[in-house]
Protein backbone atom coordinates (compact mmCIF):
# COMPACT_ATOMS: atom_id res chain seq x y z
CA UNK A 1 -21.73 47.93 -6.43
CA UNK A 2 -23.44 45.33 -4.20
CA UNK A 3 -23.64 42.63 -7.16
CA UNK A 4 -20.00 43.40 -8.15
CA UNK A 5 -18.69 42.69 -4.97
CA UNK A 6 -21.23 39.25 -4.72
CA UNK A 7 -19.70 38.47 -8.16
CA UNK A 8 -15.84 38.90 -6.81
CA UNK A 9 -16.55 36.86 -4.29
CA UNK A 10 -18.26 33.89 -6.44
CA UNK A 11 -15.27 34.00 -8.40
CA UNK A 12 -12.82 33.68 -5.70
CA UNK A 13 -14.88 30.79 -4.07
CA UNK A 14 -14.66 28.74 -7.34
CA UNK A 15 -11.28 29.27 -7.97
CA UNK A 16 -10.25 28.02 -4.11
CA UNK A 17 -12.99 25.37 -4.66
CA UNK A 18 -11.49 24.19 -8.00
CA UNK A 19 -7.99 24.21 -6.93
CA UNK A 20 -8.83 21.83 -3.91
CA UNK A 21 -11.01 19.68 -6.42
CA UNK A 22 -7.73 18.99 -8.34
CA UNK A 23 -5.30 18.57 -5.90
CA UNK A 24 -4.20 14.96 -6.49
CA UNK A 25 -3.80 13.72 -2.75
CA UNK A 26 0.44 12.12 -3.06
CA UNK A 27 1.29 9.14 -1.35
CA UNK A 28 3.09 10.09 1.86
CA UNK A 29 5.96 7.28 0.76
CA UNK A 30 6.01 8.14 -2.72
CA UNK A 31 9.24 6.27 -3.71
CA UNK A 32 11.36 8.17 -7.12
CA UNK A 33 14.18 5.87 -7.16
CA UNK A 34 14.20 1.64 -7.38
CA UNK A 35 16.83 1.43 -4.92
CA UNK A 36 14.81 3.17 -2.26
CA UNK A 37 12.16 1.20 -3.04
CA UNK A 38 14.58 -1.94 -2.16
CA UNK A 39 15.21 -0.39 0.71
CA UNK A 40 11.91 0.28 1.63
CA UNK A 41 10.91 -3.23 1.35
CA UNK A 42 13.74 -4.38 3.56
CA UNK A 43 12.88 -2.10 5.95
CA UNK A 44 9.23 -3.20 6.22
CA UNK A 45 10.04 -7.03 6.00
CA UNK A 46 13.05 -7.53 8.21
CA UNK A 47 12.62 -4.40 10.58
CA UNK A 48 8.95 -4.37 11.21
CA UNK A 49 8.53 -0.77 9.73
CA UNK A 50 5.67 -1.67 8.38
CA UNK A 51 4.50 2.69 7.79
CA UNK A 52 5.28 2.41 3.76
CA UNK A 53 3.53 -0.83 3.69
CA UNK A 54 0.19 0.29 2.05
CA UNK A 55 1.84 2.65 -0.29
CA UNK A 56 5.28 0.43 -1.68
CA UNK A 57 2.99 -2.44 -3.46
CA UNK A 58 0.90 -1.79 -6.42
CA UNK A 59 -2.99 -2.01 -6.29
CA UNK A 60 -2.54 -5.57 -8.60
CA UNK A 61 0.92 -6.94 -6.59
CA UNK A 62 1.30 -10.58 -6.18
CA UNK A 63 3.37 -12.65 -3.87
CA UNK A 64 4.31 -16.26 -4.76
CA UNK A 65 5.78 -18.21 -2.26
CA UNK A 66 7.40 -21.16 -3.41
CA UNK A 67 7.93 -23.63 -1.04
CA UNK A 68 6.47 -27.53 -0.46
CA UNK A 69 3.55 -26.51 -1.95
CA UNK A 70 3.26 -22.92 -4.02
CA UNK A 71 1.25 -20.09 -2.61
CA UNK A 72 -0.18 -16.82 -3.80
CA UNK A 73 -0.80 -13.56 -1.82
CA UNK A 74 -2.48 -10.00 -3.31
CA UNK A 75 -1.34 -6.82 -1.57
CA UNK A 76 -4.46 -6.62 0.76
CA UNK A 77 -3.01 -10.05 1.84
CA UNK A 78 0.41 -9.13 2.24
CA UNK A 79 -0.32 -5.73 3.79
CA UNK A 80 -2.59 -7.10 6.40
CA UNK A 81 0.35 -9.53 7.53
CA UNK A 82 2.97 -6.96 7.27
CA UNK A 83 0.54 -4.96 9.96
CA UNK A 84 0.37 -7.51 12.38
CA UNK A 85 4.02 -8.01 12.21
CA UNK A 86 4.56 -4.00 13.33
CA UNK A 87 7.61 -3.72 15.45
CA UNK A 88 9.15 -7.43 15.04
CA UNK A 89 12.73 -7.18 13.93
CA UNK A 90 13.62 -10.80 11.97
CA UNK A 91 16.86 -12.02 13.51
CA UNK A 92 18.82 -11.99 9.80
CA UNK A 93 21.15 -10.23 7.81
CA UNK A 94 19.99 -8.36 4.59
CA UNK A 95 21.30 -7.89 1.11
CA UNK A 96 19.85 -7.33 -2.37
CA UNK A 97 21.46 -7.15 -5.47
CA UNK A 98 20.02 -5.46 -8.34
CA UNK A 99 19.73 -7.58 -11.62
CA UNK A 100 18.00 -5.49 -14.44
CA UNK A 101 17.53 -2.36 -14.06
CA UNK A 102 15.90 0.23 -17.24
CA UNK A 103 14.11 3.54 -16.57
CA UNK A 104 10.70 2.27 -16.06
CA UNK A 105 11.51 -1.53 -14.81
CA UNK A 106 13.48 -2.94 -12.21
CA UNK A 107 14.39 -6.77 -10.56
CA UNK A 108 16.50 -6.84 -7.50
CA UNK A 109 16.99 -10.10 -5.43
CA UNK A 110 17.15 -9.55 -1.98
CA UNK A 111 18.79 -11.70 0.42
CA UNK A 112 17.66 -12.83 4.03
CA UNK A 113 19.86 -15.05 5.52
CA UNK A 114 18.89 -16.53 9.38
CA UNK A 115 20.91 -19.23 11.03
CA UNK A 116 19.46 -22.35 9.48
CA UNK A 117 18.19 -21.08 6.34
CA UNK A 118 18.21 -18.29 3.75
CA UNK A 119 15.28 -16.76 2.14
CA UNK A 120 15.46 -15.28 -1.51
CA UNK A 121 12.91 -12.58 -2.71
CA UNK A 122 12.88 -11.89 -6.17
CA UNK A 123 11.27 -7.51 -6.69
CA UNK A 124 9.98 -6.67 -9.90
CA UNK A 125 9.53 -2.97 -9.36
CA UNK A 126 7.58 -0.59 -12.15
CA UNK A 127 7.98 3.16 -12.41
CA UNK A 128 4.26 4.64 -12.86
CA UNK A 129 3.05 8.13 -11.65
CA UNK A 130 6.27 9.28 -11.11
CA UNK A 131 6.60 6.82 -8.16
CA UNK A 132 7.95 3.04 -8.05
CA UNK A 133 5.92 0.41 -6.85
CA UNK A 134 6.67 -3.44 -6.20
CA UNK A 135 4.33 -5.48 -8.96
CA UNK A 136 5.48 -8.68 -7.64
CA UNK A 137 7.72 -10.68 -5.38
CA UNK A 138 8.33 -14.29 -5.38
CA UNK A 139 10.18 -16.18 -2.34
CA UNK A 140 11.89 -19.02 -2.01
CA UNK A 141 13.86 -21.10 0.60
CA UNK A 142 17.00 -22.85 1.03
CA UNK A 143 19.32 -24.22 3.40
């Protein structure tokens, strides 16, 4: 009776022990539609809401700037900016536009226009995991 009971309880430890092995921890801003995503991005570049940062950009992301001279940025980069920009609302108005769109792809230009210039971010968004990350962005400028 004593080894039964030793050998219910074995079994009910592995099974709770197994379960927590496989629980696949979920991104707290896991992002199922490219238009959130947009949004998302906005949100964290213009409004300082920079909580999604970590989670919105893929492990491999890229950010071209293109500008007098042509710079590159990877998402520890860009997420380490973002972070020190916490809080700091850009003084511009916002708009994106999506311009191909499939279930698994996505590239929305998004808009930033300040008083003396306008900025233009090109998205490429991916659907992997069941979530949507941004692969790449590339910025330009113009007046």
């Amino acid at each position: 009776m004593q080894n039964l009971i030793k050998i219910i309880a074995a079994s009910v430890l592995m099974v709770f022990s197994f379960n927590s092995f496989a629980t696949e921890k979920e991104s707290p801003a896991k992002i199922t539609k490219a238009v959130n995503l947009v949004d998302a991005y906005i949100e964290t570049a213009t409004l300082g809401k920079t909580a999604k940062g970590e989670y919105i950009f893929a492990d491999h992301f890229q950010h071209r700037v293109n500008g007098s001279k042509s710079q590159n940025f990877n998402k520890k980069q860009v997420v380490k900016f973002l972070s020190a920009q916490e809080g700091y609302v850009q003084n511009c108005a916002s708009s994106y536009q999506i311009i191909e769109s499939d279930s698994n792809y996505t590239i929305a230009k998004v808009q930033m226009k300040y008083d003396n210039f306008t900025r233009t971010d090109y998205v490429t968004m991916t659907l992997a995991n069941d979530a949507w990350q941004i692969d790449q962005v590339v910025t330009s400028y113009s007046n």
